[in-house]
PDB file of N, CA and C in Angstrom:
ATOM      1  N   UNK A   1     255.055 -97.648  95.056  1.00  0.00           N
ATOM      2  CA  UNK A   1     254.491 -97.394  96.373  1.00  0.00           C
ATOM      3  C   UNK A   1     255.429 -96.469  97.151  1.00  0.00           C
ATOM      4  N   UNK A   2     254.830 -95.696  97.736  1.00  0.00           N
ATOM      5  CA  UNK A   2     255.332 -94.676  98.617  1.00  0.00           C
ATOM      6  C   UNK A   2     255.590 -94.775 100.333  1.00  0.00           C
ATOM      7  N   UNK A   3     257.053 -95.378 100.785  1.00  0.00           N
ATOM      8  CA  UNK A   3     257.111 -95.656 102.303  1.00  0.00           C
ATOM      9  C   UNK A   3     257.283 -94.817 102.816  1.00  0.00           C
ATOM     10  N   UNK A   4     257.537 -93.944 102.885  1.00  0.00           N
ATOM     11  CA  UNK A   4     258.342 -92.498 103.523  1.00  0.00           C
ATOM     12  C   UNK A   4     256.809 -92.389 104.180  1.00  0.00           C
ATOM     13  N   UNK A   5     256.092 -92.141 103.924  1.00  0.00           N
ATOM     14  CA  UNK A   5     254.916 -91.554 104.775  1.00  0.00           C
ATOM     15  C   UNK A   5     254.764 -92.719 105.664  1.00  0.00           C
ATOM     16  N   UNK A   6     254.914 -94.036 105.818  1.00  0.00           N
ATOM     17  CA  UNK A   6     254.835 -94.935 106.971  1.00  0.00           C
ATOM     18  C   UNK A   6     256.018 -94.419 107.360  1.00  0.00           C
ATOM     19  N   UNK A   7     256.810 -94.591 107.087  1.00  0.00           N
ATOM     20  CA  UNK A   7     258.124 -94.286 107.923  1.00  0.00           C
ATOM     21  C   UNK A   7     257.920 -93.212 108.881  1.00  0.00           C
ATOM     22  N   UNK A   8     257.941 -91.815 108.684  1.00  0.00           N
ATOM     23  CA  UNK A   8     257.201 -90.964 109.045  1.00  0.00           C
ATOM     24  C   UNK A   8     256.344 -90.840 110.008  1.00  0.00           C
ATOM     25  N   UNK A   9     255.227 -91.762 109.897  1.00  0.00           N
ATOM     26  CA  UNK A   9     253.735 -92.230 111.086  1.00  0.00           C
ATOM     27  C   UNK A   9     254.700 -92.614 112.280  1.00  0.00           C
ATOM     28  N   UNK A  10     255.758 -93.749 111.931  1.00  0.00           N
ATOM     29  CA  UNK A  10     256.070 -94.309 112.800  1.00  0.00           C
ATOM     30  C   UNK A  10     257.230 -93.588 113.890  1.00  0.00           C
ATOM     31  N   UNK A  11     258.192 -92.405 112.913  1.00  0.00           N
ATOM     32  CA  UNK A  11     258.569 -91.671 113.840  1.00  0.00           C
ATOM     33  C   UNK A  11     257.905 -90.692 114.716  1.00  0.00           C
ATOM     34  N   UNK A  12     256.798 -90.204 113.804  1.00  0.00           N
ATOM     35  CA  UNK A  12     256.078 -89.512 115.199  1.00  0.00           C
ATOM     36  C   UNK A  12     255.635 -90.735 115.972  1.00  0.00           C
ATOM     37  N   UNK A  13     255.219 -92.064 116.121  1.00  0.00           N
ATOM     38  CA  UNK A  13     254.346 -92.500 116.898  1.00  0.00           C
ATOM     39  C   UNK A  13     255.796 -92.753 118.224  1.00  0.00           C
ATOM     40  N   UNK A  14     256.730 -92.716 117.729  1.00  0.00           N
ATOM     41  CA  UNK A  14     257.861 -93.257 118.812  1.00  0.00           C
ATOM     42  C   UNK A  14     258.244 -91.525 119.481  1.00  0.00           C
ATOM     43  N   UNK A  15     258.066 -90.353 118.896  1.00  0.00           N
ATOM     44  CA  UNK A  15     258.090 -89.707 119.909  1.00  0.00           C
ATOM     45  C   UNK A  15     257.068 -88.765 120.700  1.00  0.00           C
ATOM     46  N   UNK A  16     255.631 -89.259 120.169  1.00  0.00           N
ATOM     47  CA  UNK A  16     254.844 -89.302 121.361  1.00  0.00           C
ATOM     48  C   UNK A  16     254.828 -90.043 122.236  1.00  0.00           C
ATOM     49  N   UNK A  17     255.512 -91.318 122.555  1.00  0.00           N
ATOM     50  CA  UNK A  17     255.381 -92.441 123.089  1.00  0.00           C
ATOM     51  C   UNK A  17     255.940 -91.526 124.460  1.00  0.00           C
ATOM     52  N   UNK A  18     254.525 -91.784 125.763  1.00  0.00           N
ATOM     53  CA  UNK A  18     254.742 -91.821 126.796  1.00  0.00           C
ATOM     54  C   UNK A  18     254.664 -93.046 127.652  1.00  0.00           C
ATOM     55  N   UNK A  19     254.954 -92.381 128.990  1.00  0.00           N
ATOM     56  CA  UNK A  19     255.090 -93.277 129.917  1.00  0.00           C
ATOM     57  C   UNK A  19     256.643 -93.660 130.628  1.00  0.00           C
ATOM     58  N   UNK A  20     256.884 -94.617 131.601  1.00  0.00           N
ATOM     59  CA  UNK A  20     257.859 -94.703 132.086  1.00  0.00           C
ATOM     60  C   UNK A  20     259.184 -95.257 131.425  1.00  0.00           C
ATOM     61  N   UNK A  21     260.158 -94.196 131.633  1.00  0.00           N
ATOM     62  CA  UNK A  21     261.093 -95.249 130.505  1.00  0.00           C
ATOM     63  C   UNK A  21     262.427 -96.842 131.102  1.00  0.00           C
ATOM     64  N   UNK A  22     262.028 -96.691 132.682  1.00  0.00           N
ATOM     65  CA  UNK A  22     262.593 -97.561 133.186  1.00  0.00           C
ATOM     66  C   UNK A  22     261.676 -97.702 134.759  1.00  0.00           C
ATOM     67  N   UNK A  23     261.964 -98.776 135.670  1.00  0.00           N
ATOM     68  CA  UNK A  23     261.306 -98.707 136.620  1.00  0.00           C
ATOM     69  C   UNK A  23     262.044 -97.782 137.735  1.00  0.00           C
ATOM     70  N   UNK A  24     260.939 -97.453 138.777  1.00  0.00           N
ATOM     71  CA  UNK A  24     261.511 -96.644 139.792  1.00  0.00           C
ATOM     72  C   UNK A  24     261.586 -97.492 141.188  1.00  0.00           C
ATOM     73  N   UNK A  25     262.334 -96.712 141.830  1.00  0.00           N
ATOM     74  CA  UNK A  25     262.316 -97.722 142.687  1.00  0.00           C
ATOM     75  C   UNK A  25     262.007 -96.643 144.260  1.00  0.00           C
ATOM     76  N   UNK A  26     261.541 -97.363 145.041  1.00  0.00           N
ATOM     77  CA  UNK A  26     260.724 -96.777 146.694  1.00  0.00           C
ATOM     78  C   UNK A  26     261.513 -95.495 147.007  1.00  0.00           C
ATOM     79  N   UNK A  27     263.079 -95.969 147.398  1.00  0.00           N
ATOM     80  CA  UNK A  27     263.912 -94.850 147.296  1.00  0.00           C
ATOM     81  C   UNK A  27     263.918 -93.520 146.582  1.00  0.00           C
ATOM     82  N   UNK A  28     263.438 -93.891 145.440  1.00  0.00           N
ATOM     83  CA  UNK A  28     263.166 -92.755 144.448  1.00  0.00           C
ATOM     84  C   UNK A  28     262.301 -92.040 144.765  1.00  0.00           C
ATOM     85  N   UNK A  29     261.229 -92.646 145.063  1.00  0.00           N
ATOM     86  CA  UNK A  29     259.717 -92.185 144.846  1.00  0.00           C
ATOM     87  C   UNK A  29     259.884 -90.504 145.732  1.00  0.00           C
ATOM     88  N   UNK A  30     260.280 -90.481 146.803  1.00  0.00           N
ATOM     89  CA  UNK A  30     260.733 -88.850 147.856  1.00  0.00           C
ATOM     90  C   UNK A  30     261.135 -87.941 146.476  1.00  0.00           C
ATOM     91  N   UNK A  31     261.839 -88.178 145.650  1.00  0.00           N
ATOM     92  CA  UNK A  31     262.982 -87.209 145.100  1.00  0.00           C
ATOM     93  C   UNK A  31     262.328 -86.807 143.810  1.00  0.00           C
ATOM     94  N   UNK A  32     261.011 -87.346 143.185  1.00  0.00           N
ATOM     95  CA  UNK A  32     260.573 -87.516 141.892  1.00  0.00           C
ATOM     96  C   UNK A  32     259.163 -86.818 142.100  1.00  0.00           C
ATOM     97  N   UNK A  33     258.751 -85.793 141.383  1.00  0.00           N
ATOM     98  CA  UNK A  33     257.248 -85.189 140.911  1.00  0.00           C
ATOM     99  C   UNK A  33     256.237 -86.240 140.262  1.00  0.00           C
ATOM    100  N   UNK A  34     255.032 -85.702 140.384  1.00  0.00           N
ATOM    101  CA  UNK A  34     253.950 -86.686 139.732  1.00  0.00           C
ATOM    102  C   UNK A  34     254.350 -86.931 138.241  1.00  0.00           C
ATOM    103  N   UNK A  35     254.899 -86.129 137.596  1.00  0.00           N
ATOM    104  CA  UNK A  35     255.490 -86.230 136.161  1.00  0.00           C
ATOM    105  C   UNK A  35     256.064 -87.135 135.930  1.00  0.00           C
ATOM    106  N   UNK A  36     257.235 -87.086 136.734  1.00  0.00           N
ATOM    107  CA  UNK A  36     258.416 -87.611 136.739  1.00  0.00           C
ATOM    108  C   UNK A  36     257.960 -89.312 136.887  1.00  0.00           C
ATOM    109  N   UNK A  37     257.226 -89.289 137.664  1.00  0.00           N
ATOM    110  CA  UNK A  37     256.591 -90.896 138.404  1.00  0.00           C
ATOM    111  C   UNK A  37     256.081 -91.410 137.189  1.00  0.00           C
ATOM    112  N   UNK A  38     255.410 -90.451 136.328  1.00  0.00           N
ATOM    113  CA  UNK A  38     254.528 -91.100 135.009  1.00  0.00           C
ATOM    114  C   UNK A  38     255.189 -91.012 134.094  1.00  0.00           C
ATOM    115  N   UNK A  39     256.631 -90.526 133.647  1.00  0.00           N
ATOM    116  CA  UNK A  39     257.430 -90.206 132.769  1.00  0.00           C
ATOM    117  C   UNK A  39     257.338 -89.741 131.824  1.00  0.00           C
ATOM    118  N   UNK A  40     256.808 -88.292 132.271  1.00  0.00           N
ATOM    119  CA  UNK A  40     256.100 -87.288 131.477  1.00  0.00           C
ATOM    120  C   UNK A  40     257.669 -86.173 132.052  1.00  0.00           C
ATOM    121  N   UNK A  41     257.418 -84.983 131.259  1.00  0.00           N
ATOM    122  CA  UNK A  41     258.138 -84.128 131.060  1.00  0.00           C
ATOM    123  C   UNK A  41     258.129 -83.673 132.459  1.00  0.00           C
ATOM    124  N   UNK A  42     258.791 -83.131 133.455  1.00  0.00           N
ATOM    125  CA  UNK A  42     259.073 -83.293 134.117  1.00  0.00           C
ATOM    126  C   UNK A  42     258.536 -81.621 135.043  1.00  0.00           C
ATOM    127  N   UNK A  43     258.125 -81.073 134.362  1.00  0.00           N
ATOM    128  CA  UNK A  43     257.200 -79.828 134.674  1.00  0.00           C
ATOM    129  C   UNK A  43     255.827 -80.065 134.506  1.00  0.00           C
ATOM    130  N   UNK A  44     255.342 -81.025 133.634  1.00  0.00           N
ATOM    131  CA  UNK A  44     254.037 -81.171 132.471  1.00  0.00           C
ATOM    132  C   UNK A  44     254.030 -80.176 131.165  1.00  0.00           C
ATOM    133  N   UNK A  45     254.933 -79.459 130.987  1.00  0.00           N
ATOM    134  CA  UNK A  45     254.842 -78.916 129.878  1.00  0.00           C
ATOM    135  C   UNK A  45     254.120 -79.406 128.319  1.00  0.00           C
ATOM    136  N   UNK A  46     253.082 -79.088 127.891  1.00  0.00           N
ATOM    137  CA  UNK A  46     252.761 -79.715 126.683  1.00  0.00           C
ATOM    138  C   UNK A  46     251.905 -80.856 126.888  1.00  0.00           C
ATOM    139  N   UNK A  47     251.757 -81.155 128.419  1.00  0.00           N
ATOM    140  CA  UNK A  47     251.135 -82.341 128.592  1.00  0.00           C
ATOM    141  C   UNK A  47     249.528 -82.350 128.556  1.00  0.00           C
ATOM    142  N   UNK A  48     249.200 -82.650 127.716  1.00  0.00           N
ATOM    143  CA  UNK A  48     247.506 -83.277 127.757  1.00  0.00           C
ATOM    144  C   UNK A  48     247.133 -84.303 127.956  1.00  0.00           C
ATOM    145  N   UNK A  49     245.720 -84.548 128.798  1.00  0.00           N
ATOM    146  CA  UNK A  49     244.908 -84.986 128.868  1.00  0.00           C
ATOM    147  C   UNK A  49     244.921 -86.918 128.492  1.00  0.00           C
ATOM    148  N   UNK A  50     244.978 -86.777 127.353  1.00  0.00           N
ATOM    149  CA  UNK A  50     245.469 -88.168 126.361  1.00  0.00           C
ATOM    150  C   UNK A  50     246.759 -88.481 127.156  1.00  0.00           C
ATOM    151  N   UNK A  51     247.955 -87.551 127.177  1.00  0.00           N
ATOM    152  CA  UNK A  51     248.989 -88.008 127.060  1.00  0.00           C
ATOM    153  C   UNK A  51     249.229 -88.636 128.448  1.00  0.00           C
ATOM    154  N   UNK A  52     248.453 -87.788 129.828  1.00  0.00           N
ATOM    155  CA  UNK A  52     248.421 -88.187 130.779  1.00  0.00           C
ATOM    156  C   UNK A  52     247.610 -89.618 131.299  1.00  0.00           C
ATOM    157  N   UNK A  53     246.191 -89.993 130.456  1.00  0.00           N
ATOM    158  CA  UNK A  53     245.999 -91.153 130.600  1.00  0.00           C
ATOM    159  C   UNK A  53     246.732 -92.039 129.881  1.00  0.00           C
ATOM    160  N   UNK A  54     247.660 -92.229 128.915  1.00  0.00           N
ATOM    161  CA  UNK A  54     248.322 -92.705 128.171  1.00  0.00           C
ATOM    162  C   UNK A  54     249.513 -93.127 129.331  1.00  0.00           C
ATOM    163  N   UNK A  55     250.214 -92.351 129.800  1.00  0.00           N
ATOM    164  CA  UNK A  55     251.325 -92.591 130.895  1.00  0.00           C
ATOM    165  C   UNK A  55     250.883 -93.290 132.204  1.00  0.00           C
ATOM    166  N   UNK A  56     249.980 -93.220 132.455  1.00  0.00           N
ATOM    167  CA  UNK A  56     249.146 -93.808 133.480  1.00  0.00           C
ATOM    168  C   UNK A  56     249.440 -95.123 133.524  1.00  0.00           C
ATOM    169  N   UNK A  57     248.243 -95.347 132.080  1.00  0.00           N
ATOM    170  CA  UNK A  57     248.405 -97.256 131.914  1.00  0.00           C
ATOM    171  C   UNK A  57     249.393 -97.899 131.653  1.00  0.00           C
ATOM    172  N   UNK A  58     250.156 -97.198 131.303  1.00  0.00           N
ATOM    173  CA  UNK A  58     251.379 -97.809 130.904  1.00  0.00           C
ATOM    174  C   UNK A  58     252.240 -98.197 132.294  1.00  0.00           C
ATOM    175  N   UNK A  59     252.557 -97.125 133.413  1.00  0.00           N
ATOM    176  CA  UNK A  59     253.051 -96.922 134.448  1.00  0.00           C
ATOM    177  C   UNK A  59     252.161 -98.245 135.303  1.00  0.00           C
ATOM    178  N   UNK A  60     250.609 -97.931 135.225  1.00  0.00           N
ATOM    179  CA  UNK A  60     250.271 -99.332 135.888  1.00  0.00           C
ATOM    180  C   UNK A  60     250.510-100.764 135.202  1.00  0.00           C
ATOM    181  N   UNK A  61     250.934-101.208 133.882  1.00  0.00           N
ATOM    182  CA  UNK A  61     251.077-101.943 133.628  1.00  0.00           C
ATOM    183  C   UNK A  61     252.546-102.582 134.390  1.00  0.00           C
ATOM    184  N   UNK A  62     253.362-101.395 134.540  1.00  0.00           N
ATOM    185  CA  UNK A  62     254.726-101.991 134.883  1.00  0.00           C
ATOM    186  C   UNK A  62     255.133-102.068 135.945  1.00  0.00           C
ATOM    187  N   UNK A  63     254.077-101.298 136.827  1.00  0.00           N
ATOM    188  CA  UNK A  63     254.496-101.589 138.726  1.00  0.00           C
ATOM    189  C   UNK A  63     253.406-102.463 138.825  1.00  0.00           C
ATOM    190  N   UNK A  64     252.221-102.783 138.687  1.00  0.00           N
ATOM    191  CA  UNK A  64     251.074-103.811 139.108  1.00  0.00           C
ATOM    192  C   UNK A  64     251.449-104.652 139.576  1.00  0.00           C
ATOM    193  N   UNK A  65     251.212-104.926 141.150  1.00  0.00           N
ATOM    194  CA  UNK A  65     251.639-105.907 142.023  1.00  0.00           C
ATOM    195  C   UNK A  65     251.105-107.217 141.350  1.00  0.00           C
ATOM    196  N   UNK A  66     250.449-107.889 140.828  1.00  0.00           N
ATOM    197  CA  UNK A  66     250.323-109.056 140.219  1.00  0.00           C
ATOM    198  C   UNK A  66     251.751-109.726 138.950  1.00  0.00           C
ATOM    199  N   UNK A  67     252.059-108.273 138.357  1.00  0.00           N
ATOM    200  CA  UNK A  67     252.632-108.533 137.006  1.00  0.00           C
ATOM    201  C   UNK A  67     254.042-108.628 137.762  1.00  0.00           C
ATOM    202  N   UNK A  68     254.373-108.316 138.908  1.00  0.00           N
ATOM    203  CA  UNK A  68     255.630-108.107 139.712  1.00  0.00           C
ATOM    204  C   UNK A  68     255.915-109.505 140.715  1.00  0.00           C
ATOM    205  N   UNK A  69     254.820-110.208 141.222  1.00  0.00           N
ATOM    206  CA  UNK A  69     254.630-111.331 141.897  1.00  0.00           C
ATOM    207  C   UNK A  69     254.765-112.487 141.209  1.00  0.00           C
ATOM    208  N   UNK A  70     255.045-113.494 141.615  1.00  0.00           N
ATOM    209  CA  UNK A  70     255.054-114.796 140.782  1.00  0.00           C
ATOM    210  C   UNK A  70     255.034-116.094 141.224  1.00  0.00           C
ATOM    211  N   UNK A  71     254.782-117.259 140.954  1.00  0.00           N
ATOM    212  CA  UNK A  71     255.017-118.451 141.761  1.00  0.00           C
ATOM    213  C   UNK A  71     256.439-118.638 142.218  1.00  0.00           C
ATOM    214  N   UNK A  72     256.822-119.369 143.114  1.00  0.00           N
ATOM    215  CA  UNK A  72     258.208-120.037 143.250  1.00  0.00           C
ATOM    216  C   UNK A  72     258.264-120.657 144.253  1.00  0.00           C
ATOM    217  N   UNK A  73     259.583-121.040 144.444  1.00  0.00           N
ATOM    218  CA  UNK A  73     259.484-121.853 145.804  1.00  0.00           C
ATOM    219  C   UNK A  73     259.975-121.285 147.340  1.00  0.00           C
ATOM    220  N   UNK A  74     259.655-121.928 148.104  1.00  0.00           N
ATOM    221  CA  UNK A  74     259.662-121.147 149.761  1.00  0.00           C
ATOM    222  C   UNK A  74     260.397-120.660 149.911  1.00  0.00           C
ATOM    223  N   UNK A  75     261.780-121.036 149.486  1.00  0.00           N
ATOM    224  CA  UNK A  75     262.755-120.633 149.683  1.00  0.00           C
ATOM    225  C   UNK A  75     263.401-119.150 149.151  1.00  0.00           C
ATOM    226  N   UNK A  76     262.683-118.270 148.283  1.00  0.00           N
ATOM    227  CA  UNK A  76     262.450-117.619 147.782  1.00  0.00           C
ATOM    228  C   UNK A  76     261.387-116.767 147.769  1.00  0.00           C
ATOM    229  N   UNK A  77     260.148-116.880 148.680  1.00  0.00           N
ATOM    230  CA  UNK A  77     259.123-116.068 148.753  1.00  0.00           C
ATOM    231  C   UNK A  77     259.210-114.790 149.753  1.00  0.00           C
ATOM    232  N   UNK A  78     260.123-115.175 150.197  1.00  0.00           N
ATOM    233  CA  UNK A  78     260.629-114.022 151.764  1.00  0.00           C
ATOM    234  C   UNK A  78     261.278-112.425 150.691  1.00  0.00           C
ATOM    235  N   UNK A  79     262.293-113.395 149.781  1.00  0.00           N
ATOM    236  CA  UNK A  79     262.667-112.184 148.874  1.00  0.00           C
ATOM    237  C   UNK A  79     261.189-111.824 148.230  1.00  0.00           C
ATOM    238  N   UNK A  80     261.375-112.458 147.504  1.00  0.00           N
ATOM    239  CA  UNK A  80     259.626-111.942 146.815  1.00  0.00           C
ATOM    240  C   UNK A  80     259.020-110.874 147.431  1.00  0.00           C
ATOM    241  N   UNK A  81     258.738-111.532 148.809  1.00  0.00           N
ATOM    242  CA  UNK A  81     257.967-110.187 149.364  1.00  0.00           C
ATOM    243  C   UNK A  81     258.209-108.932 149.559  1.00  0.00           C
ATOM    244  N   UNK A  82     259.313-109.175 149.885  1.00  0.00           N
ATOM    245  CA  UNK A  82     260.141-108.139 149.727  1.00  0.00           C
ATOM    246  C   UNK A  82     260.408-107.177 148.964  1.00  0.00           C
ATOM    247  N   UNK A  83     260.409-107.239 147.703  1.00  0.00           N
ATOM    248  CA  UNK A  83     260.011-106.811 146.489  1.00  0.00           C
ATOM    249  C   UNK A  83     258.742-106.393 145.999  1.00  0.00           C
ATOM    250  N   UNK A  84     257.614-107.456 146.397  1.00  0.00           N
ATOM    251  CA  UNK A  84     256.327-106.642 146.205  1.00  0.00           C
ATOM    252  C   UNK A  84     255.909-105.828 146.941  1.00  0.00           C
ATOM    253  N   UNK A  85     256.784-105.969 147.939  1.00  0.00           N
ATOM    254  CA  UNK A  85     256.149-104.617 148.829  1.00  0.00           C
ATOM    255  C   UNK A  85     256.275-103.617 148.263  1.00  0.00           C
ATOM    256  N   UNK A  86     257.908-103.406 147.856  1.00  0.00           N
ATOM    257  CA  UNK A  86     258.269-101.941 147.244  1.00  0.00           C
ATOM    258  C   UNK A  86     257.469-101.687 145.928  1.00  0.00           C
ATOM    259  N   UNK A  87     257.209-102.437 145.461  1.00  0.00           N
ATOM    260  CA  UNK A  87     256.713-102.566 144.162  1.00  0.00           C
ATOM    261  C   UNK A  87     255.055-101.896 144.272  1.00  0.00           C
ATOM    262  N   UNK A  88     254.011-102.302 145.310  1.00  0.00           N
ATOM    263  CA  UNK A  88     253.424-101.645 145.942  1.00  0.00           C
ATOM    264  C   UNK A  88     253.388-100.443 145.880  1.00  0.00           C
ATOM    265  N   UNK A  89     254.582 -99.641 147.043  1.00  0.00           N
ATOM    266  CA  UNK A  89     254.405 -97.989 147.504  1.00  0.00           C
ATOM    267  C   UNK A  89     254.337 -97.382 146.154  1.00  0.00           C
ATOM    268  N   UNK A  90     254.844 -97.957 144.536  1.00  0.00           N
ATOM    269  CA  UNK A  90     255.144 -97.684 143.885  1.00  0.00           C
ATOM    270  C   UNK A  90     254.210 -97.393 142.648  1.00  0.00           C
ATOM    271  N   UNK A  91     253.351 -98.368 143.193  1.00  0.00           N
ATOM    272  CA  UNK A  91     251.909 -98.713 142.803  1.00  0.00           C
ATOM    273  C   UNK A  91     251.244 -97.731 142.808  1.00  0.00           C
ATOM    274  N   UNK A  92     251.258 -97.554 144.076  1.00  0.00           N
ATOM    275  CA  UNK A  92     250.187 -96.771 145.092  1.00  0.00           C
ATOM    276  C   UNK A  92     250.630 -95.327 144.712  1.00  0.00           C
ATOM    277  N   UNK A  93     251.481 -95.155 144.364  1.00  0.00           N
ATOM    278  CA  UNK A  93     252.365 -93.789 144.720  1.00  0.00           C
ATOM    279  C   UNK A  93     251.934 -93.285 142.764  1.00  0.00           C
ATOM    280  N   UNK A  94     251.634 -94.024 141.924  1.00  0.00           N
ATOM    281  CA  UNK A  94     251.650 -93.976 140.351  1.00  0.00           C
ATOM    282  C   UNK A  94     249.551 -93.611 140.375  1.00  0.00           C
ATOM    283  N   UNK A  95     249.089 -94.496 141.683  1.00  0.00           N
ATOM    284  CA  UNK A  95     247.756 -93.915 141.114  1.00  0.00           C
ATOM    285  C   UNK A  95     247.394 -92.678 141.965  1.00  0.00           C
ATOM    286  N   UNK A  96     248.064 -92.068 142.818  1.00  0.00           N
ATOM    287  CA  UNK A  96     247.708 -91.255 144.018  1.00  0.00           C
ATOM    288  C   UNK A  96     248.686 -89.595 142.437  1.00  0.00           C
ATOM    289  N   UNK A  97     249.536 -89.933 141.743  1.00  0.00           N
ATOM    290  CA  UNK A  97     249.881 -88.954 141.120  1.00  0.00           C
ATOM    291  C   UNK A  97     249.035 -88.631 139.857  1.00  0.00           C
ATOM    292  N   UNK A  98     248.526 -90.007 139.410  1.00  0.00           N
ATOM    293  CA  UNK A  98     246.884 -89.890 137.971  1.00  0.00           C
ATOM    294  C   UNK A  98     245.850 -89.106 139.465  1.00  0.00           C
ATOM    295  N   UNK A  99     245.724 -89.252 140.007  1.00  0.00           N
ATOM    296  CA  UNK A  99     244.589 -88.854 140.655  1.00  0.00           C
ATOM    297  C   UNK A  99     244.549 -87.229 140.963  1.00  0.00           C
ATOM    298  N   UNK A 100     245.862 -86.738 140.956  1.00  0.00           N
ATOM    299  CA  UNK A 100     246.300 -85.631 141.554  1.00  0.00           C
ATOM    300  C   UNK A 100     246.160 -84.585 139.920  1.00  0.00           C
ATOM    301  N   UNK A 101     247.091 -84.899 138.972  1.00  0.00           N
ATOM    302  CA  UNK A 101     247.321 -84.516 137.681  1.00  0.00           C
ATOM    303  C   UNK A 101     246.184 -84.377 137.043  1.00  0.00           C
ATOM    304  N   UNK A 102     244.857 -85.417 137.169  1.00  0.00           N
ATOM    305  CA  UNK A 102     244.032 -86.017 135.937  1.00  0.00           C
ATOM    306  C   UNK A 102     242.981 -84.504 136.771  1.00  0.00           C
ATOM    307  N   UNK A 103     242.932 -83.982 137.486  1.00  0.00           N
ATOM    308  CA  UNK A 103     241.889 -83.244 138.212  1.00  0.00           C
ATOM    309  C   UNK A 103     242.607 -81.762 137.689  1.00  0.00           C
ATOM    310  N   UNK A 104     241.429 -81.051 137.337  1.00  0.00           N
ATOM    311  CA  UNK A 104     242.289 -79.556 137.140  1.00  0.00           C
ATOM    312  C   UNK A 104     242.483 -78.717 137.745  1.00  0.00           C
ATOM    313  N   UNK A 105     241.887 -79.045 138.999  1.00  0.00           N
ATOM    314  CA  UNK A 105     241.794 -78.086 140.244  1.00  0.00           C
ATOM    315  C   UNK A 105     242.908 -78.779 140.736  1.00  0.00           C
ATOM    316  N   UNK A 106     243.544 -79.664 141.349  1.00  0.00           N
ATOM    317  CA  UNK A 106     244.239 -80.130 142.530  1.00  0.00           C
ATOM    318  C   UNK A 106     246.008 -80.087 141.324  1.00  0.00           C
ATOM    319  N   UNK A 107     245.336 -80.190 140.472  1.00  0.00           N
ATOM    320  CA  UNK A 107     247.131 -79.737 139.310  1.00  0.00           C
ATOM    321  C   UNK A 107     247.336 -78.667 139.583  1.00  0.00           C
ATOM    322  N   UNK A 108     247.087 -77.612 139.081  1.00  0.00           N
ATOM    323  CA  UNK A 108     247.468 -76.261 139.514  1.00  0.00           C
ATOM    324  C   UNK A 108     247.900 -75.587 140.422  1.00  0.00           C
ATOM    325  N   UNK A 109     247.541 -76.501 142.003  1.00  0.00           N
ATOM    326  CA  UNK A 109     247.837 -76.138 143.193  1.00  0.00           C
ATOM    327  C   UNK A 109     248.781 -76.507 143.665  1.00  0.00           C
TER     328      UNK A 109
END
């Protein structure tokens, strides 16, 4: 049997792999392009279509104010909030850049 060709699949599949490679944080968000927010190349160079809904979901999987929130106790929900807030602009700020990118008129401009 022949592995090299899985082997292979799997290095290309790790360097198409988009999306964010760590979280961002509110502070950031001023200093960073729609790219940058989706952790795409940082011009869009090379970037298609796929690759941009691909970075998307991924980006909403990891700021989504639900997946960021959690039970606990009172004493602790003040921080919490605190956190989901930012977690929020961050939110908000990841679908306002798919919305901007995913359009071919409002990219270019």
């Amino acid at each position: 049997a022949d592995f090299t060709s899985t082997k292979n699949n799997q290095d290309n599949d790790e360097e198409k792999s988009v999306g964010p490679k760590r979280k961002v944080t509110e502070a950031e968000l001023e200093s960073l392009n729609y790219y940058e927010l989706l952790g795409l190349d940082s011009f869009g160079v090379g970037v298609d279509d796929e690759m941009l809904r691909r970075a998307y979901h991924k980006a909403l999987l990891l700021y989504h104010p639900d997946k960021l929130s959690g039970t606990s106790s009172d004493a602790t929900k003040e921080k919490k909030k605190k956190k989901d807030d930012q977690g929020d602009a961050v939110f908000l700020a990841v679908q306002k850049a798919f919305a901007i990118l995913s359009d071919e008129q409002t990219r270019r401009a």
